[in-house]
N, C-alpha and C. Protein backbone atom coordinates (compact mmCIF):
# COMPACT_ATOMS: atom_id res chain seq x y z
N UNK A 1 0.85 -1.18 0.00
CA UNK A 1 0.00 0.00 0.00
C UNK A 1 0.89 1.24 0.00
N UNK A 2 0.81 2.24 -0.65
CA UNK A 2 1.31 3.11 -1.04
C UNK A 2 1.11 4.15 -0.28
N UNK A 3 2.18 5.17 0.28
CA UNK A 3 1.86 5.77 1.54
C UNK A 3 1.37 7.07 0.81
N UNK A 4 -0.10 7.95 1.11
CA UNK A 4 -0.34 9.15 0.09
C UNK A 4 0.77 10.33 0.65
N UNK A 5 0.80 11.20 -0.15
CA UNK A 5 1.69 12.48 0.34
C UNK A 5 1.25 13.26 1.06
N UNK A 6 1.46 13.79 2.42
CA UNK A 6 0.56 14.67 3.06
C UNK A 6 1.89 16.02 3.12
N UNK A 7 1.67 17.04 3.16
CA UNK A 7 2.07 18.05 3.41
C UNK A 7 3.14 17.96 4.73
N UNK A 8 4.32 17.95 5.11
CA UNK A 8 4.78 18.39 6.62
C UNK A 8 4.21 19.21 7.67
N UNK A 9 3.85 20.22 7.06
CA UNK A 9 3.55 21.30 7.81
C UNK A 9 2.40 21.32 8.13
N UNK A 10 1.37 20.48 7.74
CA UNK A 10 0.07 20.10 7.73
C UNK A 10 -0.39 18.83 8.82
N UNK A 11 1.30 18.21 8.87
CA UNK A 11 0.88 16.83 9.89
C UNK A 11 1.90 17.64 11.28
N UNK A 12 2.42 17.95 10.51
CA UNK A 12 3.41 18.97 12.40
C UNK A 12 2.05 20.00 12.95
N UNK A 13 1.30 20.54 12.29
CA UNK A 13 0.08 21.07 12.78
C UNK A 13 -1.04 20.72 14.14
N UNK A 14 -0.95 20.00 13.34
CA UNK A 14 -1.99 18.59 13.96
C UNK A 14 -1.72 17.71 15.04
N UNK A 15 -0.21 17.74 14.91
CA UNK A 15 0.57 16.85 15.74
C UNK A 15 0.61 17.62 17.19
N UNK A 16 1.13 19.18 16.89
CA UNK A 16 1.20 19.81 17.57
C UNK A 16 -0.03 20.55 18.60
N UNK A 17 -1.42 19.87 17.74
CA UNK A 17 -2.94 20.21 18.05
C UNK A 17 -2.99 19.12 18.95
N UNK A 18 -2.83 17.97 18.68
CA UNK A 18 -2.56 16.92 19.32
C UNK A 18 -2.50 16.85 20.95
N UNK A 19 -1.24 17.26 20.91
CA UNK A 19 -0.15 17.46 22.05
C UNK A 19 -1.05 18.43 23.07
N UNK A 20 -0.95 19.57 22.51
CA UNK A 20 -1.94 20.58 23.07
C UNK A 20 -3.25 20.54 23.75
N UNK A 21 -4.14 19.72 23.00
CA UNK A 21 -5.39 18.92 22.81
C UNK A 21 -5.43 18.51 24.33
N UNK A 22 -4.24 18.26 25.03
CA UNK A 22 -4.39 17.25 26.18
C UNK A 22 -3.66 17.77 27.63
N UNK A 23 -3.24 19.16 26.63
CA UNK A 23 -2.14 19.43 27.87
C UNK A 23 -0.51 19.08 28.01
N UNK A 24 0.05 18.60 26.83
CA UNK A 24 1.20 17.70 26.73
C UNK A 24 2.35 19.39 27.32
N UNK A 25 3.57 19.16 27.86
CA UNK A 25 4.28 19.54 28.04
C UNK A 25 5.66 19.99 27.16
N UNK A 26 5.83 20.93 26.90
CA UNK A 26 7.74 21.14 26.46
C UNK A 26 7.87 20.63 25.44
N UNK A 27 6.82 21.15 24.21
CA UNK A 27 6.90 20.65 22.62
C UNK A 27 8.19 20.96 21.97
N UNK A 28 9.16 20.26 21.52
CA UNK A 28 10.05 20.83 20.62
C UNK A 28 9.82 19.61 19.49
N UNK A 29 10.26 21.02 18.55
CA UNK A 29 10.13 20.23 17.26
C UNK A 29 11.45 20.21 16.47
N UNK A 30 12.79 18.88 16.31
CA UNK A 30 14.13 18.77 15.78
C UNK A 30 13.86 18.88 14.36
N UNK A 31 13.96 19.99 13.85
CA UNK A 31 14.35 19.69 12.26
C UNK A 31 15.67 18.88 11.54
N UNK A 32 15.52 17.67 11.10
CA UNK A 32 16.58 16.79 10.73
C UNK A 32 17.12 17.55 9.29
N UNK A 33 15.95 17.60 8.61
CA UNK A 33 16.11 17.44 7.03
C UNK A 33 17.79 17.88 7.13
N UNK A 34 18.64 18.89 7.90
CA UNK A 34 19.66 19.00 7.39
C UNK A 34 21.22 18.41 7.17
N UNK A 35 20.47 17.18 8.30
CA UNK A 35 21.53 16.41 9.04
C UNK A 35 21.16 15.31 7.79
N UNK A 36 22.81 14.75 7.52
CA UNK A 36 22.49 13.62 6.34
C UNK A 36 22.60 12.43 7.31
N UNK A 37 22.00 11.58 6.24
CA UNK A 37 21.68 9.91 6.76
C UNK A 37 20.43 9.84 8.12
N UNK A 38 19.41 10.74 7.87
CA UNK A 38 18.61 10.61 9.23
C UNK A 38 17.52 9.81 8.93
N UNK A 39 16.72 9.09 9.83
CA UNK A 39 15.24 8.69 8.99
C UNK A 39 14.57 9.11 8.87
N UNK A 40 14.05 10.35 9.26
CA UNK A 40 13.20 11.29 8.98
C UNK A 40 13.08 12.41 8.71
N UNK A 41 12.47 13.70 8.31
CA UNK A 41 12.64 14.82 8.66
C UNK A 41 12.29 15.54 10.25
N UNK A 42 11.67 15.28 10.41
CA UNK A 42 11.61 15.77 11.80
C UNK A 42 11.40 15.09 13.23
N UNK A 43 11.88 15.72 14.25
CA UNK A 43 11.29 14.82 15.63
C UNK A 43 10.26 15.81 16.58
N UNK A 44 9.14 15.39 16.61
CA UNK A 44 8.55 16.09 17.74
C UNK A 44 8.16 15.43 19.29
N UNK A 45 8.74 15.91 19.85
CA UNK A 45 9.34 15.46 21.32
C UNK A 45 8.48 16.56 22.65
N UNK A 46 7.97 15.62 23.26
CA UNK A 46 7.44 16.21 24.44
C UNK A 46 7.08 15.75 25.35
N UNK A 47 6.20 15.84 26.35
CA UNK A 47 6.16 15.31 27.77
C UNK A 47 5.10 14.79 28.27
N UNK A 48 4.80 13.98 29.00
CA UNK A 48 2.98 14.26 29.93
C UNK A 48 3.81 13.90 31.40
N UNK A 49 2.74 14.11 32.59
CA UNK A 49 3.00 13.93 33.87
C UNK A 49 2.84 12.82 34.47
N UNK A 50 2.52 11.61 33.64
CA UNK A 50 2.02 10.44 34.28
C UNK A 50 1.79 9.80 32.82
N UNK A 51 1.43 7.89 32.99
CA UNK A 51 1.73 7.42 32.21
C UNK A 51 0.19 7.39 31.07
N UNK A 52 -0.86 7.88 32.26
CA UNK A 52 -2.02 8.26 31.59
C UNK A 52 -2.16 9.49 30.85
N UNK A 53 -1.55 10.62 31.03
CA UNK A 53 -1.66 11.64 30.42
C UNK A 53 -0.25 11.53 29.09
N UNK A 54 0.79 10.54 29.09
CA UNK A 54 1.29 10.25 27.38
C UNK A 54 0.54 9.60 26.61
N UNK A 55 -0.66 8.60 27.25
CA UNK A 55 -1.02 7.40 26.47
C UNK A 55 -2.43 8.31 25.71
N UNK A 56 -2.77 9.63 27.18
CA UNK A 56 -3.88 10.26 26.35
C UNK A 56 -3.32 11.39 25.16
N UNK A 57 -2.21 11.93 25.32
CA UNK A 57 -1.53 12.68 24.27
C UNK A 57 -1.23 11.99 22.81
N UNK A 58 -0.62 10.48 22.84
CA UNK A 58 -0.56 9.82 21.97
C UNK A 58 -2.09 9.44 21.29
N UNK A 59 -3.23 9.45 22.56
CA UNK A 59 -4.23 9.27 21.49
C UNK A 59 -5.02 10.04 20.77
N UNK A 60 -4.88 11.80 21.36
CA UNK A 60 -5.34 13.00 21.18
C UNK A 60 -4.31 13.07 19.40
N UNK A 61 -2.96 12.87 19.41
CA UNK A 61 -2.20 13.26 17.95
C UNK A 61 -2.89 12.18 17.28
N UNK A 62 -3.20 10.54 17.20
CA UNK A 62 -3.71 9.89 16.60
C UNK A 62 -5.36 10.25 15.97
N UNK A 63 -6.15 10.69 16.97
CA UNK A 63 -7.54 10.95 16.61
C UNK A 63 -7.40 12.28 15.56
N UNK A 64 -6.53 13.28 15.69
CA UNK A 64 -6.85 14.50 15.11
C UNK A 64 -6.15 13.79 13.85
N UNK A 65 -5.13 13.62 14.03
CA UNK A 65 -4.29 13.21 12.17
C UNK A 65 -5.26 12.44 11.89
N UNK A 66 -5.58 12.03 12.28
CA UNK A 66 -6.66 11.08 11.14
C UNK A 66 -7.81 11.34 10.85
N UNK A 67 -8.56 12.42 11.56
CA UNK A 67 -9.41 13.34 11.02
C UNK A 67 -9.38 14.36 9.83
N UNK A 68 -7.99 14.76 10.64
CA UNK A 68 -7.58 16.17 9.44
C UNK A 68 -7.21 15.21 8.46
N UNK A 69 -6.54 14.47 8.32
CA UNK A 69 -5.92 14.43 7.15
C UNK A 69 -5.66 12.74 7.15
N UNK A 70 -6.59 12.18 7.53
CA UNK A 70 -7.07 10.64 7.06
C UNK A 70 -5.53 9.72 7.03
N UNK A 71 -4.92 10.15 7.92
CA UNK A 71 -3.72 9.61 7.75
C UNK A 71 -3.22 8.53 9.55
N UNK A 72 -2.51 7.77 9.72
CA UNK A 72 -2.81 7.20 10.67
C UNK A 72 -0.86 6.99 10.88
N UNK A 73 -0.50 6.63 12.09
CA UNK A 73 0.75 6.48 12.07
C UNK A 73 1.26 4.48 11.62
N UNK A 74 2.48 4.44 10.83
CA UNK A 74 2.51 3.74 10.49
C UNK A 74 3.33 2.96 11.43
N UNK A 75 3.77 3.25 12.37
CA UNK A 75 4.04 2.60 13.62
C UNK A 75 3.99 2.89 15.36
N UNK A 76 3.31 2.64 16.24
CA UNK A 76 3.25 2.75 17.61
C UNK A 76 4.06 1.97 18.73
N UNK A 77 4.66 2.10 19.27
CA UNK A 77 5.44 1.55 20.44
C UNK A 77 5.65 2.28 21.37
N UNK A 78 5.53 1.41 22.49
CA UNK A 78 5.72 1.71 23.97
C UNK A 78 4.71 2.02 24.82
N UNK A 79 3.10 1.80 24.35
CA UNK A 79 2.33 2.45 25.22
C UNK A 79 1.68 1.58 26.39
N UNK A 80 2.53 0.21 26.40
CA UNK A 80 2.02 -0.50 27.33
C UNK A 80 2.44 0.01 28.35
N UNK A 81 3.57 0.40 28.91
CA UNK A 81 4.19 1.35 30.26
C UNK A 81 3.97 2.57 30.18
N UNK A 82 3.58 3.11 28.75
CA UNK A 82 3.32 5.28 28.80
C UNK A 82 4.59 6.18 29.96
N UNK A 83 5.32 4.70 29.65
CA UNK A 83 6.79 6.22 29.79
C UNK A 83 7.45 7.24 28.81
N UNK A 84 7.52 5.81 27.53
CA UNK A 84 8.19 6.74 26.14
C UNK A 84 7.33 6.11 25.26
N UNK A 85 6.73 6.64 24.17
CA UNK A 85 5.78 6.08 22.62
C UNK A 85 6.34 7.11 21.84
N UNK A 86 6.79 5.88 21.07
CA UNK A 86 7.42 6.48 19.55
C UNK A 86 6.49 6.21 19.06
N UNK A 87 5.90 7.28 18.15
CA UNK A 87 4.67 7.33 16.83
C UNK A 87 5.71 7.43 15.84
N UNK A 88 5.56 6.86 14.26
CA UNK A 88 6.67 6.81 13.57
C UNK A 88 5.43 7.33 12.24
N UNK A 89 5.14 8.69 11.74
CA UNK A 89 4.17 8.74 10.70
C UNK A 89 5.17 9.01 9.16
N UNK A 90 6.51 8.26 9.52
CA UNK A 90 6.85 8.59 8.49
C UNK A 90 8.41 9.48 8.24
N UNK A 91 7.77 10.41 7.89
CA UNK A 91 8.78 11.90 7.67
C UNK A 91 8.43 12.65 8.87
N UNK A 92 7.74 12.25 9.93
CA UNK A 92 7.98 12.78 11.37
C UNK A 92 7.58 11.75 12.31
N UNK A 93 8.69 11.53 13.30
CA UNK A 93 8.67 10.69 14.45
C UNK A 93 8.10 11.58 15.69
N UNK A 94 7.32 10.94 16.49
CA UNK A 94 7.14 11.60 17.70
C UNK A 94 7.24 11.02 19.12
N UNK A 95 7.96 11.59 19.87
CA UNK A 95 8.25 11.03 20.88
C UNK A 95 7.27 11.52 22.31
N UNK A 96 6.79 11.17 22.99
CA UNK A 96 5.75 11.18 24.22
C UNK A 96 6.49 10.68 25.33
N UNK A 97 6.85 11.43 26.18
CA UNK A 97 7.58 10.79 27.16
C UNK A 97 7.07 11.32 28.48
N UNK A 98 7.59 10.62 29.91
CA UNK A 98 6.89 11.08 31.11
C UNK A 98 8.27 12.09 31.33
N UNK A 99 8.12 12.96 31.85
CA UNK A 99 9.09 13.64 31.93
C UNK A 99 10.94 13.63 32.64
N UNK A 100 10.59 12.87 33.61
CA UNK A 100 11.79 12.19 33.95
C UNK A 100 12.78 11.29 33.24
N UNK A 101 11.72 10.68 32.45
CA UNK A 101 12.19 9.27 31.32
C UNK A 101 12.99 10.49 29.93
N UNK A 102 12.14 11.75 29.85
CA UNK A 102 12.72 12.59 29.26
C UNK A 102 14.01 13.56 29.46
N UNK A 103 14.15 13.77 30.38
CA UNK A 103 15.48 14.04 31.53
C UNK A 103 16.64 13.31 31.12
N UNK A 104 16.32 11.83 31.59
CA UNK A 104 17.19 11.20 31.52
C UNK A 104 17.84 10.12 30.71
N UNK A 105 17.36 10.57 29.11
CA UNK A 105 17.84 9.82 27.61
C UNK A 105 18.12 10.83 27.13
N UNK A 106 17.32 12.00 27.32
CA UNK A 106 17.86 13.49 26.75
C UNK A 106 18.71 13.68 25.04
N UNK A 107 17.38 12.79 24.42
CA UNK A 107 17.50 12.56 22.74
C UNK A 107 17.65 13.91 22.01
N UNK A 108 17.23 14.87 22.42
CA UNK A 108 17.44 16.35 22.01
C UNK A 108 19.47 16.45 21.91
N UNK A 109 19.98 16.45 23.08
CA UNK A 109 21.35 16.41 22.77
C UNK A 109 22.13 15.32 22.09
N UNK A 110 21.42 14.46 21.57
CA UNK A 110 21.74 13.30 20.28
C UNK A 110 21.93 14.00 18.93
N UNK A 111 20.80 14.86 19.38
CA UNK A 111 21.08 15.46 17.50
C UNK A 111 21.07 17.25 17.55
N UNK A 112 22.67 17.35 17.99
CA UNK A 112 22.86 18.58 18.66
C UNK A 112 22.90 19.42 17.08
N UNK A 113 22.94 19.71 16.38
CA UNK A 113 23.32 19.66 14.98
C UNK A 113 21.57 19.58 14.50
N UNK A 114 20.64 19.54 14.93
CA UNK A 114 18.76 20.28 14.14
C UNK A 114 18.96 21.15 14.91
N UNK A 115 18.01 21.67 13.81
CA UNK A 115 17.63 23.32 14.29
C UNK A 115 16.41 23.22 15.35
N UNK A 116 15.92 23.37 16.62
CA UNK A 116 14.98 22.81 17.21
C UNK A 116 13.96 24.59 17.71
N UNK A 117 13.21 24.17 17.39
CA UNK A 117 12.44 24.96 17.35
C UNK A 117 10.99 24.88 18.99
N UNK A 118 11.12 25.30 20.04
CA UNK A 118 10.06 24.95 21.11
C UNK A 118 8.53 25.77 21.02
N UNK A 119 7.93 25.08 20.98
CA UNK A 119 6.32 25.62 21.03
C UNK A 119 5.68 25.94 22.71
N UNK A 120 5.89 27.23 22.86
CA UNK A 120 5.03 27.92 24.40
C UNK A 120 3.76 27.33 24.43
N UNK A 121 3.55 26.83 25.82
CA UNK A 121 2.54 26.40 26.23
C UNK A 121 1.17 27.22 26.47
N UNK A 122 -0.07 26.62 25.60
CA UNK A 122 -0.99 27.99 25.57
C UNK A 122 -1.72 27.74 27.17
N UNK A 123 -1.15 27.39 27.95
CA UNK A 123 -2.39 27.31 28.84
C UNK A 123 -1.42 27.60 30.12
């Protein structure tokens, strides 16, 4: 099955509606595209306070992308513990983490070299 083309900026939207949607914490978004050999273009990385509020963030970005834009992630892991869930939609990975678990893998200084861009919390 052939994956359709969705826009970036159209699923980082959404993603980021997502996140928001639920209350998610400390959005940054790693722009790869410039770094060679990466798997994706982008990482969007952020937080919840408990293992119920990642598993509800992960399901808040799932329900909206696939509303807006009929698109679904083509891989999920980790939400049996809702410490860390990698959503993999492709040309953007997203990471959901409890915040401590985020602390202390601290994947942001892995790829010191994207341009990372943080989204203020509207609430």
């Amino acid at each position: 099955m052939a994956k359709k083309d969705i826009n970036n900026d159209d699923l980082l939207a959404n993603i980021i509606k997502g996140v928001e949607e639920v209350k998610g914490n400390d959005i940054d978004i790693l722009d790869l595209r410039a770094i060679e050999n990466t798997v994706c273009d982008y990482f969007v990385i952020c937080n919840g306070n408990s293992n119920t509020q990642v598993n509800a963030i992960v399901n808040s970005i799932q329900k909206i992308v696939s509303k807006e834009l009929k698109d679904k992630p083509w891989h999920v892991e980790g939400t049996e513990n809702g410490e860390w869930v990698l959503m993999d939609y492709v040309s953007i990975v997203v990471h959901v983490f409890q915040k401590h678990i985020r602390e202390y893998y601290n994947i942001e200084s892995l790829w010191g070299d994207a341009k990372i861009t943080s989204i203020e919390n509207k609430y």
